[in-house]
C-alpha atoms as a PDB file:
ATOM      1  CA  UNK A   1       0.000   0.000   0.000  1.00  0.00           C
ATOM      2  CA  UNK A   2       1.611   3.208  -0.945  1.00  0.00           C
ATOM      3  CA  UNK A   3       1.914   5.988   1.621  1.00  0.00           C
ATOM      4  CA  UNK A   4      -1.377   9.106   1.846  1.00  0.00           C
ATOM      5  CA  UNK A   5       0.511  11.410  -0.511  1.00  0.00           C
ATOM      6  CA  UNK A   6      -0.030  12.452  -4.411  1.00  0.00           C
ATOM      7  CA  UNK A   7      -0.080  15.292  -6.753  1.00  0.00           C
ATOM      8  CA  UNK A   8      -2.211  17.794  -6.069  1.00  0.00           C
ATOM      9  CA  UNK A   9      -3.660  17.802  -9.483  1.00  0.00           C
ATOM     10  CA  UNK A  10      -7.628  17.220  -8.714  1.00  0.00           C
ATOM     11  CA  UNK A  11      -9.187  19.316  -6.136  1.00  0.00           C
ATOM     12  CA  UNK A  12     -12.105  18.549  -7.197  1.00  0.00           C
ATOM     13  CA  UNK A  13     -12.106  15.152  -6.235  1.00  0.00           C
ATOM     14  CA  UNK A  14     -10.353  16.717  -3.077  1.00  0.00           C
ATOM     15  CA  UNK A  15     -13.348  18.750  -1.954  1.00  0.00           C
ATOM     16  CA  UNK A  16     -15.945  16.096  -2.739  1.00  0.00           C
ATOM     17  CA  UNK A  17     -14.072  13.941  -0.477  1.00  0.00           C
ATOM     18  CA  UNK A  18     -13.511  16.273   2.032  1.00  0.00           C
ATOM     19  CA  UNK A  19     -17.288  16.974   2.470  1.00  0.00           C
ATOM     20  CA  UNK A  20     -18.301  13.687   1.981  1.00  0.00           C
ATOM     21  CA  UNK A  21     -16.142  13.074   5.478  1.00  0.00           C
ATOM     22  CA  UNK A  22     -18.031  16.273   6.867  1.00  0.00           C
ATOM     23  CA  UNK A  23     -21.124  14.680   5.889  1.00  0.00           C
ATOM     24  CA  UNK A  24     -20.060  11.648   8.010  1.00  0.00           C
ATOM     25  CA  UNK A  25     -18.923  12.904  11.019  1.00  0.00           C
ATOM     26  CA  UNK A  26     -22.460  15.416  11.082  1.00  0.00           C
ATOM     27  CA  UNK A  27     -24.051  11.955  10.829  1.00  0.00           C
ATOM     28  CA  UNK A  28     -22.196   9.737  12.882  1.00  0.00           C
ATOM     29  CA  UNK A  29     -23.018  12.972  15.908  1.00  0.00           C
ATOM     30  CA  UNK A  30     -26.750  12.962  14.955  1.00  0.00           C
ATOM     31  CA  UNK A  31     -26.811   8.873  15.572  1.00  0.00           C
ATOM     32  CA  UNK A  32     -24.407   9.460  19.008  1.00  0.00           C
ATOM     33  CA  UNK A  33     -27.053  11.886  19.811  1.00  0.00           C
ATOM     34  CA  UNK A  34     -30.052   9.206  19.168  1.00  0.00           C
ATOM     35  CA  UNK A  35     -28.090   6.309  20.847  1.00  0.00           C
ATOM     36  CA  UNK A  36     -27.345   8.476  24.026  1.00  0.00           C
ATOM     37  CA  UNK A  37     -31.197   8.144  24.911  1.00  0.00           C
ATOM     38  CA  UNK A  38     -30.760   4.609  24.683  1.00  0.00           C
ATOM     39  CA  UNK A  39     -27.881   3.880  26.586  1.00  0.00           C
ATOM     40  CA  UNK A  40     -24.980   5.764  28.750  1.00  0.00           C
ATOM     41  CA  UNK A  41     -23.160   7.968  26.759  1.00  0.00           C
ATOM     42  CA  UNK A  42     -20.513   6.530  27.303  1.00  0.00           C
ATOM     43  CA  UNK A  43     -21.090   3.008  25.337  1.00  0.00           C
ATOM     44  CA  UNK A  44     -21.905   5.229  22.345  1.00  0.00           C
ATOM     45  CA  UNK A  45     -18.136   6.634  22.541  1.00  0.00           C
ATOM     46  CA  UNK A  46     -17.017   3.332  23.402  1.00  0.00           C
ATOM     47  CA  UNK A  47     -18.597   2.145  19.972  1.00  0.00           C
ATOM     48  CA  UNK A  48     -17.284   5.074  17.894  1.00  0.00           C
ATOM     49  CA  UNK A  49     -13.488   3.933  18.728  1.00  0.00           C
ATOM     50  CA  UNK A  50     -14.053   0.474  19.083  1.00  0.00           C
ATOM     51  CA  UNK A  51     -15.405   0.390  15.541  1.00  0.00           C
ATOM     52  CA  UNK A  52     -13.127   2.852  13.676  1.00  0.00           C
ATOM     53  CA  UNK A  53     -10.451   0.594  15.439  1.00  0.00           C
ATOM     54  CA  UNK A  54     -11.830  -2.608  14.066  1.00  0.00           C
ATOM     55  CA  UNK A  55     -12.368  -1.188  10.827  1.00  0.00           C
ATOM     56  CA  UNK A  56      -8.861   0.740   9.970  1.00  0.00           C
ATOM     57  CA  UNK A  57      -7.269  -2.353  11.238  1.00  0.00           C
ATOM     58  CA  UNK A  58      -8.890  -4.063   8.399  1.00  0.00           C
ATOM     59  CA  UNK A  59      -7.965  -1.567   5.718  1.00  0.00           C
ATOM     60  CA  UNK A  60      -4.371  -1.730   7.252  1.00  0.00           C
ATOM     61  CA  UNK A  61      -4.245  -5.063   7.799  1.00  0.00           C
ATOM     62  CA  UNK A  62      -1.353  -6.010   4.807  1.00  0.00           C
ATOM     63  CA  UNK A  63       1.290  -3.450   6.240  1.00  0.00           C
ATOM     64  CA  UNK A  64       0.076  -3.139   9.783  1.00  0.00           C
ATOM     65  CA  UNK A  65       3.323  -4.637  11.324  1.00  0.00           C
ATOM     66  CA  UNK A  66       4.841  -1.131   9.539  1.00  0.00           C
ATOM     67  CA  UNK A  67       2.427   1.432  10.156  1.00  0.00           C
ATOM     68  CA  UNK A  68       2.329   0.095  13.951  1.00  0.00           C
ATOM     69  CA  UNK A  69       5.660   1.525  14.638  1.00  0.00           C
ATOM     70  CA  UNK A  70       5.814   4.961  15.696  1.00  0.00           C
ATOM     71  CA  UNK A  71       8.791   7.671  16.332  1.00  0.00           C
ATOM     72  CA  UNK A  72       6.523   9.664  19.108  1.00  0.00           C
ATOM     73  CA  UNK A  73       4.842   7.426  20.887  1.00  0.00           C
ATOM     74  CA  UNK A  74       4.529   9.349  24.143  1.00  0.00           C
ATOM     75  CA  UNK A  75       3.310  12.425  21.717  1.00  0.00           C
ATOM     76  CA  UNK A  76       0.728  10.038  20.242  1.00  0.00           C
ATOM     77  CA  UNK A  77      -0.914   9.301  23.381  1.00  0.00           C
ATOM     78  CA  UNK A  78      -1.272  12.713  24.382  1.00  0.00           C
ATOM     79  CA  UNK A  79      -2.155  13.126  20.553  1.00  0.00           C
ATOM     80  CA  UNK A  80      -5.081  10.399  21.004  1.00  0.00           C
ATOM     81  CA  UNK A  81      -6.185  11.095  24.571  1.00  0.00           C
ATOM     82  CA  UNK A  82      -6.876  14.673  23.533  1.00  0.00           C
ATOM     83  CA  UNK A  83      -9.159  13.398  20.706  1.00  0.00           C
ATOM     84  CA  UNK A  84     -11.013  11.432  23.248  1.00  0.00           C
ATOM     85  CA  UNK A  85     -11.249  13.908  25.239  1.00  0.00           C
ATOM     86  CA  UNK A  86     -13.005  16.100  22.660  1.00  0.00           C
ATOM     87  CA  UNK A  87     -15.226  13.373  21.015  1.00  0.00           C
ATOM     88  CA  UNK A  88     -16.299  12.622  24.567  1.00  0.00           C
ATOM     89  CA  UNK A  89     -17.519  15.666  25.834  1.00  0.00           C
ATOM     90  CA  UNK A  90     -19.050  16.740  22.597  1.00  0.00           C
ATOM     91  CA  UNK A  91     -20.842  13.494  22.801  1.00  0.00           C
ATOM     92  CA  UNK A  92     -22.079  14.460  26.298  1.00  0.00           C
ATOM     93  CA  UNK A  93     -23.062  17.474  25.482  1.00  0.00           C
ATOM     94  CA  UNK A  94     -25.787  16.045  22.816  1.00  0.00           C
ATOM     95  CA  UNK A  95     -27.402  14.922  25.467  1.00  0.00           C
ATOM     96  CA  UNK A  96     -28.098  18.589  26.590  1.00  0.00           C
ATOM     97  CA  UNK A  97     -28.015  20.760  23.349  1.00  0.00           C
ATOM     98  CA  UNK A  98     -29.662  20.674  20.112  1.00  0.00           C
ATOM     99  CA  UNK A  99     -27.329  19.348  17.746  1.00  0.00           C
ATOM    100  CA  UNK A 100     -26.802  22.742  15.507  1.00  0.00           C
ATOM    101  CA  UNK A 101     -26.311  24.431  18.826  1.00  0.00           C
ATOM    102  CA  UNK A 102     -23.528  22.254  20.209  1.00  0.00           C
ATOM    103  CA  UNK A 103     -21.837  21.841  16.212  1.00  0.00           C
ATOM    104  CA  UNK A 104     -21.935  25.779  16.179  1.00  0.00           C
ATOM    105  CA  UNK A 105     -19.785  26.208  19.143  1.00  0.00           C
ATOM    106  CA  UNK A 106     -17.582  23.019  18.348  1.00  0.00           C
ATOM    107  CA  UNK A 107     -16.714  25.216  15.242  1.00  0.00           C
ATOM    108  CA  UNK A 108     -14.353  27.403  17.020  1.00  0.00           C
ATOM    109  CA  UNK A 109     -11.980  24.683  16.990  1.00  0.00           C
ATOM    110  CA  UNK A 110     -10.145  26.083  13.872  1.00  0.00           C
ATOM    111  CA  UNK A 111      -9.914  29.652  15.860  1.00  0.00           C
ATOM    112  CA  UNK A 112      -8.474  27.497  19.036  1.00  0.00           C
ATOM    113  CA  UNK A 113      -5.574  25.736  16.173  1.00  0.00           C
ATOM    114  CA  UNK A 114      -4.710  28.912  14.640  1.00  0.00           C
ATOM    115  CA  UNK A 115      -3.985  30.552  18.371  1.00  0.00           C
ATOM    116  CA  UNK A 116      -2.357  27.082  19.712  1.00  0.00           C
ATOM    117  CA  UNK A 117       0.257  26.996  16.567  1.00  0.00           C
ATOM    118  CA  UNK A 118       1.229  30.391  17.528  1.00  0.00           C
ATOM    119  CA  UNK A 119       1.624  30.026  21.138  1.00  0.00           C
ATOM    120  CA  UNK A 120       2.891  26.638  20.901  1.00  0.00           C
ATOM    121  CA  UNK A 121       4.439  25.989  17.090  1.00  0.00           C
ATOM    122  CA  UNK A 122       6.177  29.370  16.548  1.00  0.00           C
ATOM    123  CA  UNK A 123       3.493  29.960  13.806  1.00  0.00           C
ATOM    124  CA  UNK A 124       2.948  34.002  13.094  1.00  0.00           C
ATOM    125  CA  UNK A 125       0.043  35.283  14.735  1.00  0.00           C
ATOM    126  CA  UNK A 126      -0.571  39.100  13.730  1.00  0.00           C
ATOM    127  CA  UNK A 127      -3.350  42.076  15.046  1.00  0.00           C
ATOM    128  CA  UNK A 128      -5.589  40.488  11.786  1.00  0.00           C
ATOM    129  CA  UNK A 129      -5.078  37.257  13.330  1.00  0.00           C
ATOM    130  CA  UNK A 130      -5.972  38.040  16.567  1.00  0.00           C
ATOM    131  CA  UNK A 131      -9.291  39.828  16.066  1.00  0.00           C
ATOM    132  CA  UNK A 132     -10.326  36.546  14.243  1.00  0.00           C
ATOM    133  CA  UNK A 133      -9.769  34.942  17.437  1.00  0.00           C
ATOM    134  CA  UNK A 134     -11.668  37.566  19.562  1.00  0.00           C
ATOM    135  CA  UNK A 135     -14.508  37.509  17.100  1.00  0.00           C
ATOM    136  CA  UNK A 136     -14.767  33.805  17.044  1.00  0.00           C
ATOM    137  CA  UNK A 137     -14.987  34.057  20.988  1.00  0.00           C
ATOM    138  CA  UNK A 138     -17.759  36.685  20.449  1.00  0.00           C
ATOM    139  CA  UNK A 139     -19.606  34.287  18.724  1.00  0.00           C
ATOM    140  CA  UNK A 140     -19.605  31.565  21.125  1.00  0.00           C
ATOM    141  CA  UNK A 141     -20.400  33.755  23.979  1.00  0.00           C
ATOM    142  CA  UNK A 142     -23.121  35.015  21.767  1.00  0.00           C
ATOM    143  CA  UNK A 143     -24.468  31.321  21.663  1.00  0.00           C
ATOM    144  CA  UNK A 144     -23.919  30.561  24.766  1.00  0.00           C
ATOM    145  CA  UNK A 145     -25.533  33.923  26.817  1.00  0.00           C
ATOM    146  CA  UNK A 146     -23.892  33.445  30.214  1.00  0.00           C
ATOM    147  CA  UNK A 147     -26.020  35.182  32.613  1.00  0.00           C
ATOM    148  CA  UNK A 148     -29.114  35.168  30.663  1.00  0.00           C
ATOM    149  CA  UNK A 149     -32.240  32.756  31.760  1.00  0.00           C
ATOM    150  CA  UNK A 150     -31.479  30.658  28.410  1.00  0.00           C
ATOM    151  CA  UNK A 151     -27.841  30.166  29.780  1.00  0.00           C
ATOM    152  CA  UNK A 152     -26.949  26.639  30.290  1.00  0.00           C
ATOM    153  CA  UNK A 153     -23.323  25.281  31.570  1.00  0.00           C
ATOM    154  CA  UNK A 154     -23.830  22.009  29.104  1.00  0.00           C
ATOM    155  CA  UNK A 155     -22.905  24.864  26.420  1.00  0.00           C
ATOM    156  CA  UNK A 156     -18.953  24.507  27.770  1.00  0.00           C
ATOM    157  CA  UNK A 157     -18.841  21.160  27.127  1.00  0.00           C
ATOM    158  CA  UNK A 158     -18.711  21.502  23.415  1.00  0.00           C
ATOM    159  CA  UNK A 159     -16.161  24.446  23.918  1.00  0.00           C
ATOM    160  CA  UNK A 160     -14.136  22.439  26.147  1.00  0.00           C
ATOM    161  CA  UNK A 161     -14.272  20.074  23.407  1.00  0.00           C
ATOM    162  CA  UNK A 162     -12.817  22.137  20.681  1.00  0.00           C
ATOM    163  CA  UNK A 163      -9.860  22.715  22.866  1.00  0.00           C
ATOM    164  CA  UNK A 164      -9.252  18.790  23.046  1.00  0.00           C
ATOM    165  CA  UNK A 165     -10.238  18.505  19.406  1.00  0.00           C
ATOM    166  CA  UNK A 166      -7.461  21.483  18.715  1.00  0.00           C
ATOM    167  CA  UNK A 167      -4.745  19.876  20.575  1.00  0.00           C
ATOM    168  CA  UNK A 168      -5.554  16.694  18.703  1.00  0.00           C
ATOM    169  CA  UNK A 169      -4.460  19.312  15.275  1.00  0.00           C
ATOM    170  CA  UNK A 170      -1.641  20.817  16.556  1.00  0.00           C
ATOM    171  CA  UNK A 171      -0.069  17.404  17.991  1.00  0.00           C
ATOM    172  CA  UNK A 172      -1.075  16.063  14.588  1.00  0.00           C
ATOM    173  CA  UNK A 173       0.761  18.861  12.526  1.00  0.00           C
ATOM    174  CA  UNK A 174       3.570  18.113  14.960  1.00  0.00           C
ATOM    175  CA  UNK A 175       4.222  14.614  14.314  1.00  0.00           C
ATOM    176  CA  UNK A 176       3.305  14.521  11.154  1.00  0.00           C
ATOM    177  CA  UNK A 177       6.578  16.051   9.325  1.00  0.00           C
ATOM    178  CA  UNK A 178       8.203  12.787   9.413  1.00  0.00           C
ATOM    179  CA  UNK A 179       5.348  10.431  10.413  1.00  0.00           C
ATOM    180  CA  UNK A 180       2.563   8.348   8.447  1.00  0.00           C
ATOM    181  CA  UNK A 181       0.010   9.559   8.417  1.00  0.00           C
ATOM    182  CA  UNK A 182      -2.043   5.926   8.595  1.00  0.00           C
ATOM    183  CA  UNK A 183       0.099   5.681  11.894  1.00  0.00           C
ATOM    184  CA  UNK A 184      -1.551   8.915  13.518  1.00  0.00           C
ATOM    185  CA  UNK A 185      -5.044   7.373  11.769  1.00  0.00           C
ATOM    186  CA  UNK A 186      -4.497   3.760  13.926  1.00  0.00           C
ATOM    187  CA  UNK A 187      -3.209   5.439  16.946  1.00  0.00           C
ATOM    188  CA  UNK A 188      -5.915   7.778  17.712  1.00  0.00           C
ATOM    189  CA  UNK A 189      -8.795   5.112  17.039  1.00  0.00           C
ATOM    190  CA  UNK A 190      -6.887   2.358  18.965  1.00  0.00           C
ATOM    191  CA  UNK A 191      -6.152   3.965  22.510  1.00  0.00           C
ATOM    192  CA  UNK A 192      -9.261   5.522  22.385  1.00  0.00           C
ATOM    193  CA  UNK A 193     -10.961   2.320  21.829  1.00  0.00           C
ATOM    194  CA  UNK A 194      -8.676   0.831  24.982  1.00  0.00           C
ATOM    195  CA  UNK A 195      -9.418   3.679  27.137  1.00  0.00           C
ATOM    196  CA  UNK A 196     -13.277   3.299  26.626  1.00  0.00           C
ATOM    197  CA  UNK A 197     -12.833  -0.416  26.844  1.00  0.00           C
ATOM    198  CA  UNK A 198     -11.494  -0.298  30.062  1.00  0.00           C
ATOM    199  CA  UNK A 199     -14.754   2.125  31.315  1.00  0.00           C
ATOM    200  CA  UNK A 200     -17.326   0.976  29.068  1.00  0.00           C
ATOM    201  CA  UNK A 201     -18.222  -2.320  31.288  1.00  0.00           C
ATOM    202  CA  UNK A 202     -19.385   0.115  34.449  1.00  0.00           C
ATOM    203  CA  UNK A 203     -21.836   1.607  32.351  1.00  0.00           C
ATOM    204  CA  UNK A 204     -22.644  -1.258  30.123  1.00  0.00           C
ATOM    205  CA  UNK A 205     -26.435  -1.724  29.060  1.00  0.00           C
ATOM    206  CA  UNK A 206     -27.300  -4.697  27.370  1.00  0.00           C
ATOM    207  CA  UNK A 207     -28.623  -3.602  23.920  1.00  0.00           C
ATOM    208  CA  UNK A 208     -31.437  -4.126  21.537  1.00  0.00           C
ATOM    209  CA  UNK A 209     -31.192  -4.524  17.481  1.00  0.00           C
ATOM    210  CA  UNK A 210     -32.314  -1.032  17.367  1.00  0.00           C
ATOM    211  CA  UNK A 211     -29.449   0.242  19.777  1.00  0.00           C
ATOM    212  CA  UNK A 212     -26.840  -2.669  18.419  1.00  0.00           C
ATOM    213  CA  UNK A 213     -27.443  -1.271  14.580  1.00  0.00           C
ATOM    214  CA  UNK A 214     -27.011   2.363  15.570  1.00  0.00           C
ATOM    215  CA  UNK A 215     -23.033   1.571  17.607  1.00  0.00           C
ATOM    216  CA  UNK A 216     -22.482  -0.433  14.145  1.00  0.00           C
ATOM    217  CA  UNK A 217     -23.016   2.233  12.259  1.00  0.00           C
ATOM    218  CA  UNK A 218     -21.827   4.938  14.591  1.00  0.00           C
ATOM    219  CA  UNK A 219     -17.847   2.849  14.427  1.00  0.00           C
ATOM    220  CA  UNK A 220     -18.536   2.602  10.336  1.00  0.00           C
ATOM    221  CA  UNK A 221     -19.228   6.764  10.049  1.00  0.00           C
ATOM    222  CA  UNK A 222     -16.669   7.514  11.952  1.00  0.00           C
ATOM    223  CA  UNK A 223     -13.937   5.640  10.267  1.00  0.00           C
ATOM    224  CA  UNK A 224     -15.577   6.334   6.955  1.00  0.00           C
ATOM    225  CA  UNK A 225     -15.643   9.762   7.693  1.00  0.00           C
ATOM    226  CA  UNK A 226     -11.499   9.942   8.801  1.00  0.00           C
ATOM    227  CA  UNK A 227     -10.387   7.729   5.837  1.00  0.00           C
ATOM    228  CA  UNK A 228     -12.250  10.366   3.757  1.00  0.00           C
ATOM    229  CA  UNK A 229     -10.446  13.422   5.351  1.00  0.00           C
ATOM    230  CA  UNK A 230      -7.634  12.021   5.053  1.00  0.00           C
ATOM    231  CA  UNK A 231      -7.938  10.837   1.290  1.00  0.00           C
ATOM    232  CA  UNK A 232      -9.427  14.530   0.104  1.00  0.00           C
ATOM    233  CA  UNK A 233      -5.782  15.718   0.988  1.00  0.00           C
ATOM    234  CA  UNK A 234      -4.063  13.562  -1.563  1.00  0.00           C
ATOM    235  CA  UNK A 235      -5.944  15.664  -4.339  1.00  0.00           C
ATOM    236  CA  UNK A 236      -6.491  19.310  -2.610  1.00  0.00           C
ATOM    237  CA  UNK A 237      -4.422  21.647  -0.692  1.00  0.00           C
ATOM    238  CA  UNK A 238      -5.366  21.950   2.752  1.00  0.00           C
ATOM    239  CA  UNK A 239      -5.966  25.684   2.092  1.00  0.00           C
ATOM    240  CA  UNK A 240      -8.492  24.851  -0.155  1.00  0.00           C
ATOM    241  CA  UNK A 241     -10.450  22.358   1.056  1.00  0.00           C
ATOM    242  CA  UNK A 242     -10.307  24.007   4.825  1.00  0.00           C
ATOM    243  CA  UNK A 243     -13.784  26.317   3.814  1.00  0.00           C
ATOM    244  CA  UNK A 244     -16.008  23.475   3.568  1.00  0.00           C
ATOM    245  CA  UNK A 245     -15.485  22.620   7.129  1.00  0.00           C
ATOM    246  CA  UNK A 246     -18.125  24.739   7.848  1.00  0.00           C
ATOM    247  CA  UNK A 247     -20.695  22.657   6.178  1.00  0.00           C
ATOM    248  CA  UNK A 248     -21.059  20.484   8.874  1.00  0.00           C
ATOM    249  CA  UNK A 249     -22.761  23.304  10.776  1.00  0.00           C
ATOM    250  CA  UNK A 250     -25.780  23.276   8.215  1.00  0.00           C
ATOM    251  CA  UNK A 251     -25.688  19.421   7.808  1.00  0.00           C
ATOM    252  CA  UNK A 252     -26.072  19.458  11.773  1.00  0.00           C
ATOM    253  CA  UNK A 253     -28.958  21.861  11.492  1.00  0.00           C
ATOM    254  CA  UNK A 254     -30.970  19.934   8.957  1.00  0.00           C
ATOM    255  CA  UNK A 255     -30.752  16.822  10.861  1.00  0.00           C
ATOM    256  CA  UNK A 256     -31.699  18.609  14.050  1.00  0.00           C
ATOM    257  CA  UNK A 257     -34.563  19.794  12.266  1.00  0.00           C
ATOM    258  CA  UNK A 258     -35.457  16.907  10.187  1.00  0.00           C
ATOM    259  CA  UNK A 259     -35.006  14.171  13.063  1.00  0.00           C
ATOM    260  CA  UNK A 260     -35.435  16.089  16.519  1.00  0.00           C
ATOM    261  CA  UNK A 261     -37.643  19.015  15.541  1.00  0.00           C
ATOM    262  CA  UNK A 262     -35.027  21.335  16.727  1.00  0.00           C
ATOM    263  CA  UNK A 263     -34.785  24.679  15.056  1.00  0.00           C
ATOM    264  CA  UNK A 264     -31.714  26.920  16.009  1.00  0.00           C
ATOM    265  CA  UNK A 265     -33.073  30.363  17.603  1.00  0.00           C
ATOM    266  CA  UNK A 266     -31.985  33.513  16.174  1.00  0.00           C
ATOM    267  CA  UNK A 267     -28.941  33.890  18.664  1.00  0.00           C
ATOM    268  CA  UNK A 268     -27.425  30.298  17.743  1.00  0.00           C
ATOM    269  CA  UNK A 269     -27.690  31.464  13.998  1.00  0.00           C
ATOM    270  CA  UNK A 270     -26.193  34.949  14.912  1.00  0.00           C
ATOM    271  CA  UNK A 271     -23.310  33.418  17.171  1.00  0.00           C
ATOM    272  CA  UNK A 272     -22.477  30.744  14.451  1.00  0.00           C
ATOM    273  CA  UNK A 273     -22.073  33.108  11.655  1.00  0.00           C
ATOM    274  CA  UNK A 274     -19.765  35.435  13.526  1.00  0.00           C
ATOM    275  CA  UNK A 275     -17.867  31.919  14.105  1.00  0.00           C
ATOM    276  CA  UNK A 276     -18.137  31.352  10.839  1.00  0.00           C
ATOM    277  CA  UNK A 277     -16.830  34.420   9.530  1.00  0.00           C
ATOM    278  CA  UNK A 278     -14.158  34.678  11.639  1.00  0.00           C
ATOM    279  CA  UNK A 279     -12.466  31.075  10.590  1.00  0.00           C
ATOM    280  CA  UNK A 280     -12.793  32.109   6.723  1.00  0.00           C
ATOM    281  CA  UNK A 281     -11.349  35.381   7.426  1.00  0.00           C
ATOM    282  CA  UNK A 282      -8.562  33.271   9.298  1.00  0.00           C
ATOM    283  CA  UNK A 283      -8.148  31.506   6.325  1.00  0.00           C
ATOM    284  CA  UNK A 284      -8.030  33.633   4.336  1.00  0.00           C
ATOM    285  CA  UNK A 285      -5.086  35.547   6.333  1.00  0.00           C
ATOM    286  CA  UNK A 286      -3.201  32.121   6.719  1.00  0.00           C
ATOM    287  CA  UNK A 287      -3.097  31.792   2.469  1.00  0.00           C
ATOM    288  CA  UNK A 288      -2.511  35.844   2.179  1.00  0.00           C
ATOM    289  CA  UNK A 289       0.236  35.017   4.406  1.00  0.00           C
ATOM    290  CA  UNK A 290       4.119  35.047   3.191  1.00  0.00           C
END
């Protein structure tokens, strides 16, 4: 199997890719948030590793002897415990929020990267820069309206989350100069899927087809949805494909609506735009940049 790298000649193909993994990942969070009021939320993250894990060992079966061996691995624990650290509390907090809510503040991850690679990776991090970091922290305050009778403390979880889900990036970025990147993809399903293994039996519930089909498919999206990520880079720049991130906030939204009758009030659309905003004009800085 040849290594995740080739010319950047389709990007197309790259984008497709890309938000076909989007489309994924929005799905595999609207059936976490379905199983959750079935069972303990944490048997659905249990099932989301445990199944990636099962599944990319499969696909990487022929060379896994080779992509097993790592050059960081105390960096890829940290790398993977910080992943599971974000998947976990954004699972939790589906069990609080509407799904567009808690997507729309998970969104700020990108803001959290950008400020972690300066403060961490020696990355350049100018006034522009900056106010697209404020502004993006507007916008999640905006959602989540401490102090206001709406206000609810589940809305940190998902913010907490991008933090985890950021470190996850920058540790990524970090090993990944002179690491494979199907080494990072095994590591961060496999621990995860030994960490929940270890916790999953104290809050184990025996389940139903119904609840058995939706952890199935749950493990399935999410390594679906990584292997696609993964792939659109082969054929796209990052830069370019790093837009259509946000179209897992309006995939989120529709299935909210379409599944949970959950319609984002004007505040959660106001806060999420001003997110929005703020990680194209980011972006846009970062490929303006020198």
């Amino acid at each position: 199997m040849t290594a995740i790298a080739s010319p950047l000649n389709q990007p197309g193909k790259g984008i497709l890719l890309y938000m076909s993994g989007i489309f994924c990942m929005a799905t595999m969070d609207l059936l976490a948030k379905i199983l959750s009021q079935e069972v303990h939320v944490t048997q659905t993250i249990w099932a989301r590793y445990a199944g990636q894990t099962i599944i990319v060992t499969i696909w990487l079966l022929p060379t896994l002897k080779t992509v097993a061996r790592t050059k960081y691995p105390g960096l890829q624990f940290v790398r993977s415990m910080s992943l599971l650290m974000g998947t976990s509390l954004f699972f939790m907090s589906l069990t609080y929020l509407g799904l567009a809510e808690a997507t729309a503040i998970m969104d700020i991850n990108p803001i959290f990267i950008t400020l972690g690679a300066a403060l961490f990776l020696g990355e350049r991090f100018g006034p522009r820069r900056a106010f697209g970091v404020v502004a993006a922290l507007v916008g999640a305050l905006v959602i989540i309206r401490p102090g206001t009778e709406v206000f609810s403390p589940a809305a940190f979880l998902p913010l907490i989350a991008a933090t985890g889900y950021a470190t996850f990036i920058l540790l990524t970025r970090k090993v990944g100069h002179d690491e494979d990147p199907r080494t990072s993809l095994l590591y961060a399903a496999l621990l995860g899927a030994i960490v929940t293994s270890v916790i999953v039996p104290f809050f184990w519930t025996v389940p139903g087809p119904k609840e058995i089909a939706l952890m199935l498919a749950i493990g399935a999206l999410g390594a679906l949805g990584q292997l696609f990520l993964i792939q659109a880079v082969r054929f796209a720049e990052a830069s370019a494909i790093a837009p259509f991130s946000y179209v897992g906030l309006l995939i989120a939204a529709i299935w909210g609506a379409l599944v949970f009758g959950e319609y984002p009030d004007l505040a959660t659309w106001i806060g999420g735009a001003i997110i929005v905003a703020s990680g194209l004009y980011i972006w846009h800085r970062e490929r303006a940049a020198p």
